[in-house]
N, C-alpha and C. Protein backbone atom coordinates (compact mmCIF):
# COMPACT_ATOMS: atom_id res chain seq x y z
N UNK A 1 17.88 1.42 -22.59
CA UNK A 1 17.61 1.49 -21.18
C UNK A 1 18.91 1.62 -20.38
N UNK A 2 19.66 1.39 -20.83
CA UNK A 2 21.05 1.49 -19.97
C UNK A 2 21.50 2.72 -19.92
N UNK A 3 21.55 3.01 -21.11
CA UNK A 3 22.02 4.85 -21.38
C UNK A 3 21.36 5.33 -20.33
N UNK A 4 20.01 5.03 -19.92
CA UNK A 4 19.25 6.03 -18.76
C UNK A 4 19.73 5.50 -17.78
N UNK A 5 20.08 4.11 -17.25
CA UNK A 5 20.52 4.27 -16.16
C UNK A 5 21.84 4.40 -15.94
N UNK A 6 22.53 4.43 -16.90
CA UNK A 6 23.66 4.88 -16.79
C UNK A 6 23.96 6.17 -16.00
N UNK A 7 22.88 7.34 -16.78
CA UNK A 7 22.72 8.62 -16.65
C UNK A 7 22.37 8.56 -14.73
N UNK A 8 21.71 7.56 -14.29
CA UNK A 8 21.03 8.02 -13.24
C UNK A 8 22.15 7.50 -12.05
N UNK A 9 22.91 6.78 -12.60
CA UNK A 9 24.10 6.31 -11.57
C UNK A 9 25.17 6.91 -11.45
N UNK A 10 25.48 7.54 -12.71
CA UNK A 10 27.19 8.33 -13.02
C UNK A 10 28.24 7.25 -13.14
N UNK A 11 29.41 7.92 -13.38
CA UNK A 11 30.45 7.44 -13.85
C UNK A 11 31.05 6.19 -12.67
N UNK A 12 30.98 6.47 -11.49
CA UNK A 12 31.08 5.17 -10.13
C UNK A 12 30.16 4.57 -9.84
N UNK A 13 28.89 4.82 -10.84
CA UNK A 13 27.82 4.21 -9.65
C UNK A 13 27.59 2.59 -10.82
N UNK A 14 27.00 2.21 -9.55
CA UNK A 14 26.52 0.25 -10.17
C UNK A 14 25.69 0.10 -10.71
N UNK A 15 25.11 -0.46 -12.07
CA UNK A 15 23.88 -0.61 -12.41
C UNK A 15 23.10 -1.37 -11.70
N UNK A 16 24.25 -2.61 -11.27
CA UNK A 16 23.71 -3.93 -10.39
C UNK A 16 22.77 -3.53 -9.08
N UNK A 17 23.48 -2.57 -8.54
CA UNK A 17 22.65 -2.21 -7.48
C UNK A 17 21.27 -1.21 -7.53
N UNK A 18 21.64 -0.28 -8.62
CA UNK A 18 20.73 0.34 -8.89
C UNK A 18 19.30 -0.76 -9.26
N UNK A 19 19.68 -1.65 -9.90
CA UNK A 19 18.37 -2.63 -10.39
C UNK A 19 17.75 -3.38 -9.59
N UNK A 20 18.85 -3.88 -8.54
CA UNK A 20 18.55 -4.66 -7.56
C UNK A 20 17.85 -3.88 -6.07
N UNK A 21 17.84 -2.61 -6.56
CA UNK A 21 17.34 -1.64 -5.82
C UNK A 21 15.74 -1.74 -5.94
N UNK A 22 15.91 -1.62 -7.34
CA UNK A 22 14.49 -1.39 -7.79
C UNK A 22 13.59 -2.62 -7.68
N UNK A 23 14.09 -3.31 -7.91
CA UNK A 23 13.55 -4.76 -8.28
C UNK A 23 12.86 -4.70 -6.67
N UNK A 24 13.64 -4.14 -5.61
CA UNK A 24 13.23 -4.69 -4.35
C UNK A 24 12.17 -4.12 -4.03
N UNK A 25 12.50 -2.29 -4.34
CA UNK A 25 11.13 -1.70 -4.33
C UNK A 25 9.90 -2.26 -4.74
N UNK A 26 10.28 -2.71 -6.10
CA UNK A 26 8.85 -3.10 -6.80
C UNK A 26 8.14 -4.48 -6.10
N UNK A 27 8.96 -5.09 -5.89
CA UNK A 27 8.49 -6.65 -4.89
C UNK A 27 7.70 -5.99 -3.85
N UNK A 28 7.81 -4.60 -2.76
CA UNK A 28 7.81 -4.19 -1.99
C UNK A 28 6.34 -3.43 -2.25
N UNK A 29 6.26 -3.13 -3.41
CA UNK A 29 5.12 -2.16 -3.80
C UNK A 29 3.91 -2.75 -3.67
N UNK A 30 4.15 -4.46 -4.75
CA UNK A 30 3.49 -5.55 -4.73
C UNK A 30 2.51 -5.31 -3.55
N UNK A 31 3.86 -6.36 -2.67
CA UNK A 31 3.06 -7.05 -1.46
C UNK A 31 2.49 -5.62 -0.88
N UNK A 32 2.53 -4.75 -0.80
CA UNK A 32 1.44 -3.93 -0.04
C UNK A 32 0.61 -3.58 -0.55
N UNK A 33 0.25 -3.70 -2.09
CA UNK A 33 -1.09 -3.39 -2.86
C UNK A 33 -1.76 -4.80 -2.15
N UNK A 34 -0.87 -5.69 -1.97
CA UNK A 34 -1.33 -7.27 -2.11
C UNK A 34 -2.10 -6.74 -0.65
N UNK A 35 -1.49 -6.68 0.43
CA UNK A 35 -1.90 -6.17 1.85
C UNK A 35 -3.18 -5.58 1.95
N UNK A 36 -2.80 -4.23 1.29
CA UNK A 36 -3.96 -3.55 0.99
C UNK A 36 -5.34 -3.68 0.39
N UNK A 37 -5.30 -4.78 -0.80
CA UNK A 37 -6.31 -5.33 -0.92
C UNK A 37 -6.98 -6.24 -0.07
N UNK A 38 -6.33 -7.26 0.72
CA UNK A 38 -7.11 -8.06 1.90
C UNK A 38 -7.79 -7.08 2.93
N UNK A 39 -6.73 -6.40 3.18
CA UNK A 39 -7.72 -5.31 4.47
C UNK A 39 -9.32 -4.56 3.52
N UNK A 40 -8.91 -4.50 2.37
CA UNK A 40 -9.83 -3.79 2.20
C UNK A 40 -11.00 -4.88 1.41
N UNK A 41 -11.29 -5.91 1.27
CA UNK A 41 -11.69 -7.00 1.60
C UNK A 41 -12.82 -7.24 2.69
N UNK A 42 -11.45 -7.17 3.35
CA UNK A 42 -11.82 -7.52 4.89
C UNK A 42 -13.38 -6.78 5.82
N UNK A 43 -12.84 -5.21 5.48
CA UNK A 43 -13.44 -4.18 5.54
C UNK A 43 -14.76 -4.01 4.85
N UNK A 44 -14.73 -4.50 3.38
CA UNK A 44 -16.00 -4.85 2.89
C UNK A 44 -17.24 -5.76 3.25
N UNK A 45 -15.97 -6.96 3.71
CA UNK A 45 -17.53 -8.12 4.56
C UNK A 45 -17.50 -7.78 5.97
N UNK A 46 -17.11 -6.95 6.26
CA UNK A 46 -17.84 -6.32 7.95
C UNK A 46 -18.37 -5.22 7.52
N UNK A 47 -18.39 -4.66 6.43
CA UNK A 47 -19.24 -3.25 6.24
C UNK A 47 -20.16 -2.67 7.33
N UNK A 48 -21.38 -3.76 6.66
CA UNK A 48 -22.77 -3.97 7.25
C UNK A 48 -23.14 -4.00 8.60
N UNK A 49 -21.90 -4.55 9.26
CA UNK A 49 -22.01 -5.34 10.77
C UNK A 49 -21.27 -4.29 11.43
N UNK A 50 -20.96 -3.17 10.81
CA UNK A 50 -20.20 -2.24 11.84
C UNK A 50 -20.64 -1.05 11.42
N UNK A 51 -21.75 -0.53 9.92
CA UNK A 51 -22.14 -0.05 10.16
C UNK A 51 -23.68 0.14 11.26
N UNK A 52 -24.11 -1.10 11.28
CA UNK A 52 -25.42 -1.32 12.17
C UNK A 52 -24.84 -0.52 13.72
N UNK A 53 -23.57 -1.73 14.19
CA UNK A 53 -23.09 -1.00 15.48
C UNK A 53 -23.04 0.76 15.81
N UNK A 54 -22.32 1.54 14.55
CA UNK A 54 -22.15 2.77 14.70
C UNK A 54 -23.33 3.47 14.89
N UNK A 55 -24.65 2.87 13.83
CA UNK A 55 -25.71 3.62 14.10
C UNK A 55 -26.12 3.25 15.46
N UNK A 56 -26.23 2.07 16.12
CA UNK A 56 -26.57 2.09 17.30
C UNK A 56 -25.91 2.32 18.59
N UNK A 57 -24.77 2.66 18.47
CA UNK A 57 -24.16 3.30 19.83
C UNK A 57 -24.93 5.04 19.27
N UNK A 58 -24.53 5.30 17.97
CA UNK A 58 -25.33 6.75 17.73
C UNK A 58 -26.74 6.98 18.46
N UNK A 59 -27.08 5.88 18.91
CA UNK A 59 -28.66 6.16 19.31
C UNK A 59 -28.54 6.59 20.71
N UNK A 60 -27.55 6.10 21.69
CA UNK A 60 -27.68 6.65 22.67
C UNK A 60 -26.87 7.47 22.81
N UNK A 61 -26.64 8.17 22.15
CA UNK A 61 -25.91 9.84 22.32
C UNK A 61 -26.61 10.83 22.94
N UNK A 62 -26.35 11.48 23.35
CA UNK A 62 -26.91 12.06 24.00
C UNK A 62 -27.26 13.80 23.29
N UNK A 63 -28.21 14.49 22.81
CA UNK A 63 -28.54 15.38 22.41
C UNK A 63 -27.78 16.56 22.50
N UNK A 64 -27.18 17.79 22.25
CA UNK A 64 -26.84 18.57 22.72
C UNK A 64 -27.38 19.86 22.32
C-alpha cells in the first residue's frame, strides 16, 4: 500500500497528509450517509401525512 501511495504523492509529497486527508474524507462521507439516512427516515414517517395533503390541495385545482 505504500508503493501506491507513494506513487500518488511523488517524490515531495507527504504520506501523512495524504492519509490524514483521506481519513477526513471518509469521516466526512460517514456522517452524511449518517445525515442522509435520518432525513430519509424522517421522510418515510411523514410519507402518508403529506401524501394525503398533496392529494388534497390537488382537489382544488382548478381544471384547465
Amino acid at each position: 500500500m505504500l508503493e501506491e501511495i507513494d506513487k500518488i504523492v511523488g517524490r515531495n509529497g507527504s504520506r501523512s497528509e495524504l492519509i490524514e486527508k483521506a481519513v477526513h474524507e471518509y469521516i466526512h462521507k460517514i456522517a452524511r450517509a449518517q445525515r442522509d439516512q435520518r432525513d430519509l427516515e424522517i421522510l418515510n414517517r411523514s410519507a402518508k401525512r403529506m401524501n394525503r395533503e398533496a392529494e388534497d390541495v390537488l382537489r382544488y385545482q382548478v381544471k384547465l
